[in-house]
N, C-alpha and C. Protein backbone atom coordinates (compact mmCIF):
# COMPACT_ATOMS: atom_id res chain seq x y z
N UNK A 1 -15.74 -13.79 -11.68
CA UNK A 1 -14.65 -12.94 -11.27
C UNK A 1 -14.24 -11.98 -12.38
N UNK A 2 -14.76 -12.19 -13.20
CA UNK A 2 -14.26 -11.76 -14.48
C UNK A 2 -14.61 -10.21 -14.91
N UNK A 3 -15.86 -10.10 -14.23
CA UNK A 3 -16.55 -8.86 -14.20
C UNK A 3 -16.14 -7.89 -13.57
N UNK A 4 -15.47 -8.20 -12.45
CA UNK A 4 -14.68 -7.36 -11.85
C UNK A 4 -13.22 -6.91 -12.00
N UNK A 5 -12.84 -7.44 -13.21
CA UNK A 5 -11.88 -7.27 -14.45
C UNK A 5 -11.81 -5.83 -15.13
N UNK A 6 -11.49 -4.65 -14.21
CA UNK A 6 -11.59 -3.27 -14.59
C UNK A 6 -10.31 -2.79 -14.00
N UNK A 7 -9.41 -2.18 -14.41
CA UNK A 7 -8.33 -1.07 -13.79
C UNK A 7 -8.84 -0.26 -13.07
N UNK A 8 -10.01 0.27 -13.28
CA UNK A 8 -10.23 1.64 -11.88
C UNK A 8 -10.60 0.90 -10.93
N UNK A 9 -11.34 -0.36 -10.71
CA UNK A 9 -11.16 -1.01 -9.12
C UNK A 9 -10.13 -1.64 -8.57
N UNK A 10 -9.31 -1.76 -9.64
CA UNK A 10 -7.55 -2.24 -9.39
C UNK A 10 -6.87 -0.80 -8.66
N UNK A 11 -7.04 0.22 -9.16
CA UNK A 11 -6.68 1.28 -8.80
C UNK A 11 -7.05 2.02 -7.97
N UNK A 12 -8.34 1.87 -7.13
CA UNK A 12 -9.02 1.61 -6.15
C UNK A 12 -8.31 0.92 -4.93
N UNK A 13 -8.62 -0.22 -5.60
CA UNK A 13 -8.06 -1.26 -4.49
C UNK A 13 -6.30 -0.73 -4.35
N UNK A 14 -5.76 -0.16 -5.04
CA UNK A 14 -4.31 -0.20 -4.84
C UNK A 14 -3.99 1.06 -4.13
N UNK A 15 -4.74 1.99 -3.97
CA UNK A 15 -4.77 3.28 -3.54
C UNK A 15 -5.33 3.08 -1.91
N UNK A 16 -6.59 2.38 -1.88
CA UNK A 16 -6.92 2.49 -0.81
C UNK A 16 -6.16 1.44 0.39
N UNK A 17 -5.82 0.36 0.02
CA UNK A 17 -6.09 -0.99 0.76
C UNK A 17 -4.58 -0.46 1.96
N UNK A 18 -3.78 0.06 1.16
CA UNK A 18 -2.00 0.46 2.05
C UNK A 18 -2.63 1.14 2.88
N UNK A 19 -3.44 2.01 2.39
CA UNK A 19 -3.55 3.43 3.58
C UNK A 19 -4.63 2.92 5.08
N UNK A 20 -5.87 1.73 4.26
CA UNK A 20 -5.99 1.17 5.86
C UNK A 20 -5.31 0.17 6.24
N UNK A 21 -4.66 -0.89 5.58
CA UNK A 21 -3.78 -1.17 6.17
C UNK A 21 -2.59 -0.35 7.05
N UNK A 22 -2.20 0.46 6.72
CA UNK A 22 -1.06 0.92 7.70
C UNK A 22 -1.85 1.66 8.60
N UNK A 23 -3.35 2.18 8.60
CA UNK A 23 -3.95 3.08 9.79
C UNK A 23 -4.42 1.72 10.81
N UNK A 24 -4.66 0.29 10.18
CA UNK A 24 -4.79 -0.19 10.93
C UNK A 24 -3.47 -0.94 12.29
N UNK A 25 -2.33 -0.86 11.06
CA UNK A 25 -0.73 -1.25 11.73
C UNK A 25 -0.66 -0.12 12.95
N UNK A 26 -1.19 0.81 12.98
CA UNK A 26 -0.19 1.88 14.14
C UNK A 26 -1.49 1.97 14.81
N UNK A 27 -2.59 1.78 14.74
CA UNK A 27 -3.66 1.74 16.05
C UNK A 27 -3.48 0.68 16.39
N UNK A 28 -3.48 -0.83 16.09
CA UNK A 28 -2.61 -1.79 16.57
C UNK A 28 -1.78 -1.97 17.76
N UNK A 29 -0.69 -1.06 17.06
CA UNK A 29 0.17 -1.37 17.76
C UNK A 29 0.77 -0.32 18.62
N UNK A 30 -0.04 0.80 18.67
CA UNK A 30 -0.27 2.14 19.58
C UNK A 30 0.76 2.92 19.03
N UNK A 31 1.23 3.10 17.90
CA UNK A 31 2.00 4.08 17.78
C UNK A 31 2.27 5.08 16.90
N UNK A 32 0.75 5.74 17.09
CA UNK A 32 0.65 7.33 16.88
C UNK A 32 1.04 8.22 18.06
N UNK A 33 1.60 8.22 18.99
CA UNK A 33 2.20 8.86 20.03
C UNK A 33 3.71 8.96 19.57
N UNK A 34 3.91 7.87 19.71
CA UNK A 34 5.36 7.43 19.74
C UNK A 34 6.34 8.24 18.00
N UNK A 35 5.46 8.16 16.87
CA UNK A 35 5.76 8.85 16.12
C UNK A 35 5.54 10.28 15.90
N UNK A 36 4.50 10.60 16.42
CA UNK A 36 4.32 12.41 16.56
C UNK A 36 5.00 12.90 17.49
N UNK A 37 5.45 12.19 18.45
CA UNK A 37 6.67 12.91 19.13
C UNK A 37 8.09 12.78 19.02
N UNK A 38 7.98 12.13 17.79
CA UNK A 38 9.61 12.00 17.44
C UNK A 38 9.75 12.96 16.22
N UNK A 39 8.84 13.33 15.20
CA UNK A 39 8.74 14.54 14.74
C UNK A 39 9.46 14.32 13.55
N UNK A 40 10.72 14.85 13.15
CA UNK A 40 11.20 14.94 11.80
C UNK A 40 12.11 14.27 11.46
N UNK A 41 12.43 12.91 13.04
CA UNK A 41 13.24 11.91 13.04
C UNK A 41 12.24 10.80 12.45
N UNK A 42 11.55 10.50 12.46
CA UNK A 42 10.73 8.96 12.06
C UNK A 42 10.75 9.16 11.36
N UNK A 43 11.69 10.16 10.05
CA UNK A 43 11.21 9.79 8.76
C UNK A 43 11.70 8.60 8.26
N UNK A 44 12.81 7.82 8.63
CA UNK A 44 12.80 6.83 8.23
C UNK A 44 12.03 5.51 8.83
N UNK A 45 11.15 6.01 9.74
CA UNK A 45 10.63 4.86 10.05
C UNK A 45 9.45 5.07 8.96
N UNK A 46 8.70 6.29 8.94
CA UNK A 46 8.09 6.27 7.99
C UNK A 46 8.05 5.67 6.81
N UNK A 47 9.01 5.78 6.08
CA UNK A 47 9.68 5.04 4.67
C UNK A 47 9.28 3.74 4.61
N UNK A 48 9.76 2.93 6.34
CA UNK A 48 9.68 1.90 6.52
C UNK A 48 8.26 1.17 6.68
N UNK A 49 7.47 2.05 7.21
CA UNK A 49 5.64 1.34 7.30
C UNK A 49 5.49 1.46 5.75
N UNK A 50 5.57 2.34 4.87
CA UNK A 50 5.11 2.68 3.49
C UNK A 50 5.44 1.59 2.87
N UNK A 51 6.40 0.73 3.04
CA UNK A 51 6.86 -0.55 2.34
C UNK A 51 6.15 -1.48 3.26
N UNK A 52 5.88 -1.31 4.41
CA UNK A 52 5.21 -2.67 4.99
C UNK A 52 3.66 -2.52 4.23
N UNK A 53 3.16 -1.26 4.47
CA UNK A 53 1.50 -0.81 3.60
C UNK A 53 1.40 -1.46 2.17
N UNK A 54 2.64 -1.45 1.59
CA UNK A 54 2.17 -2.49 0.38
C UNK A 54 2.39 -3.50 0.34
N UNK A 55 2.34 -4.05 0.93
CA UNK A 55 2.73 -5.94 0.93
C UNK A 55 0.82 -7.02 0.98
N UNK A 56 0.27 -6.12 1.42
CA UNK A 56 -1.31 -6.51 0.93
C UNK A 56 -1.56 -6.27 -0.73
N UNK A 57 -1.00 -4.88 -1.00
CA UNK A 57 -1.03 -4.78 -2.71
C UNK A 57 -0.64 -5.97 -3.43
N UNK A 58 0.63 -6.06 -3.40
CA UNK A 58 1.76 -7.11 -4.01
C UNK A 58 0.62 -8.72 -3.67
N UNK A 59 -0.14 -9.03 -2.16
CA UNK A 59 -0.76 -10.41 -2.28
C UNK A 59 -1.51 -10.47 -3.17
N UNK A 60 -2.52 -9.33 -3.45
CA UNK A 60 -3.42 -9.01 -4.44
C UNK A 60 -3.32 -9.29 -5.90
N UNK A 61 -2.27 -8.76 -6.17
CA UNK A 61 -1.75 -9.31 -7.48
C UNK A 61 -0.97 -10.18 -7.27
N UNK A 62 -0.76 -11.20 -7.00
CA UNK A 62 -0.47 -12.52 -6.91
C UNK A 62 -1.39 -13.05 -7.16
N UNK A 63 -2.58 -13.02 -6.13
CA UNK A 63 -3.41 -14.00 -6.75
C UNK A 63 -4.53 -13.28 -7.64
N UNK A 64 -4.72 -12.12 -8.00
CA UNK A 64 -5.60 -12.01 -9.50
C UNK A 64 -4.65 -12.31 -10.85
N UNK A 65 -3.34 -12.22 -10.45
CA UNK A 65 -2.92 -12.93 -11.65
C UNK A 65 -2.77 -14.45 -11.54
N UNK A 66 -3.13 -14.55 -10.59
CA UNK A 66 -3.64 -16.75 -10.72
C UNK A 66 -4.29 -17.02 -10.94
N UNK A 67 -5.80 -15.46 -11.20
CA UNK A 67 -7.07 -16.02 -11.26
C UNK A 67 -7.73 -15.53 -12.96
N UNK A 68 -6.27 -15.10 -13.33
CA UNK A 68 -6.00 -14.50 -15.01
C UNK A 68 -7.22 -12.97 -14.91
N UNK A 69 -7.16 -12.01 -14.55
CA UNK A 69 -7.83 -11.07 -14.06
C UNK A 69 -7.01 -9.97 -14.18
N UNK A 70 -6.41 -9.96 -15.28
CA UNK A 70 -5.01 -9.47 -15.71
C UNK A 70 -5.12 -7.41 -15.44
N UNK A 71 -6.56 -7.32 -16.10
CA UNK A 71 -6.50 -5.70 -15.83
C UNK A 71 -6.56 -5.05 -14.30
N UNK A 72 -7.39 -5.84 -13.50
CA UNK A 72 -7.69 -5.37 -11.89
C UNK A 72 -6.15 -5.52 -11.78
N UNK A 73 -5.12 -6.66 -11.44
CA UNK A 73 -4.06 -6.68 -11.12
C UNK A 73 -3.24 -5.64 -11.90
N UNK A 74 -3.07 -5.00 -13.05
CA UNK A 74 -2.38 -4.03 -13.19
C UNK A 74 -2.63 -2.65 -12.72
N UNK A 75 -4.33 -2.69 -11.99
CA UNK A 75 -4.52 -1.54 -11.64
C UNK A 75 -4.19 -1.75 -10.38
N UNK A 76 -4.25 -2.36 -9.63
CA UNK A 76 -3.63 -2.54 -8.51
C UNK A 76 -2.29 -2.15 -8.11
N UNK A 77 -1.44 -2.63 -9.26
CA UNK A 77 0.00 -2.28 -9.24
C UNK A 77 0.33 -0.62 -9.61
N UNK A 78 -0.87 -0.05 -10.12
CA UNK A 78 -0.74 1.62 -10.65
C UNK A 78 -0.95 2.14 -9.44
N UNK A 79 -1.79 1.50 -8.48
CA UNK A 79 -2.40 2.29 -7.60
C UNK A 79 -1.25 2.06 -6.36
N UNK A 80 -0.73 1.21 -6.64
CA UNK A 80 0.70 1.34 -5.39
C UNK A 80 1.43 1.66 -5.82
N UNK A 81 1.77 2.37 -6.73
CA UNK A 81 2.97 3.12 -7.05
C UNK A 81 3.23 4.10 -6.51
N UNK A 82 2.29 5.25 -6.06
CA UNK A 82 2.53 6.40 -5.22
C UNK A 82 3.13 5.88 -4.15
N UNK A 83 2.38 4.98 -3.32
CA UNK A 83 3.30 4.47 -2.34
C UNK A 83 4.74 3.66 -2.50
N UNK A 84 5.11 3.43 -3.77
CA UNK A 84 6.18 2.86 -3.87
C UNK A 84 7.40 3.97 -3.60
N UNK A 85 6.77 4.44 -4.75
CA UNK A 85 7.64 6.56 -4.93
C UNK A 85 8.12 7.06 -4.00
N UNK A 86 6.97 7.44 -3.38
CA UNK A 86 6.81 7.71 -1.78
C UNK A 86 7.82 7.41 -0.84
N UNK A 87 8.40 5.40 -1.12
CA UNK A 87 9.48 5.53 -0.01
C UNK A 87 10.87 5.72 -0.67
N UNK A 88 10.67 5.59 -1.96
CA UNK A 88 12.18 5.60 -2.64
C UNK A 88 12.13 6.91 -2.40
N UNK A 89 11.50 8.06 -2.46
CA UNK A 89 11.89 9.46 -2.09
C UNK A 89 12.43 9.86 -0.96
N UNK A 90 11.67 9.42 0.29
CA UNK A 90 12.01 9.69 1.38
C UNK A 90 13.11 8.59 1.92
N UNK A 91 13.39 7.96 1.27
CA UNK A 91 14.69 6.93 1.79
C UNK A 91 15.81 7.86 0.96
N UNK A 92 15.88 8.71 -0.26
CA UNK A 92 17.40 9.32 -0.20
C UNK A 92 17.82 10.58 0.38
């Protein structure tokens, strides 16, 4: 596991994993309609998937830091930061 002990696949993984996770949350659960026609009101629902999209990040580093894999898990945490930003912006 150890080999895979790099920040740019932490940062990888932290960049990519929210964005299919949440493309997989709203095909799911059918609601790309339901938000493109609500338009410049869902922004707070928006806010609200962007915090559900990282909650796969956050498991991630849980357990590479159980598995002492210390650099992937901080890249992980770099790479969800845009999405963290992201909702603290659009939430004020």
């Amino acid at each position: 596991m150890h080999r895979f002990d790099k920040y740019w696949i932490g940062i990888v993984l932290g960049l990519l994993l929210p964005a299919i996770f949440g493309y997989a949350y709203l095909e799911s659960m059918g609601l790309w309609q339901a938000l493109s026609s609500l338009g410049e009101m869902a922004k707070g629902i928006y806010s609200k998937l962007m915090i559900v999209c990282v909650f796969p990040d956050l498991a991630l580093i849980f357990l590479f830091y159980t598995t002492d894999t210390w650099k992937l898990s901080k890249g992980i945490l770099i790479g969800a930061l845009p999405y963290i930003l992201g909702t603290l912006i659009m939430t004020m």
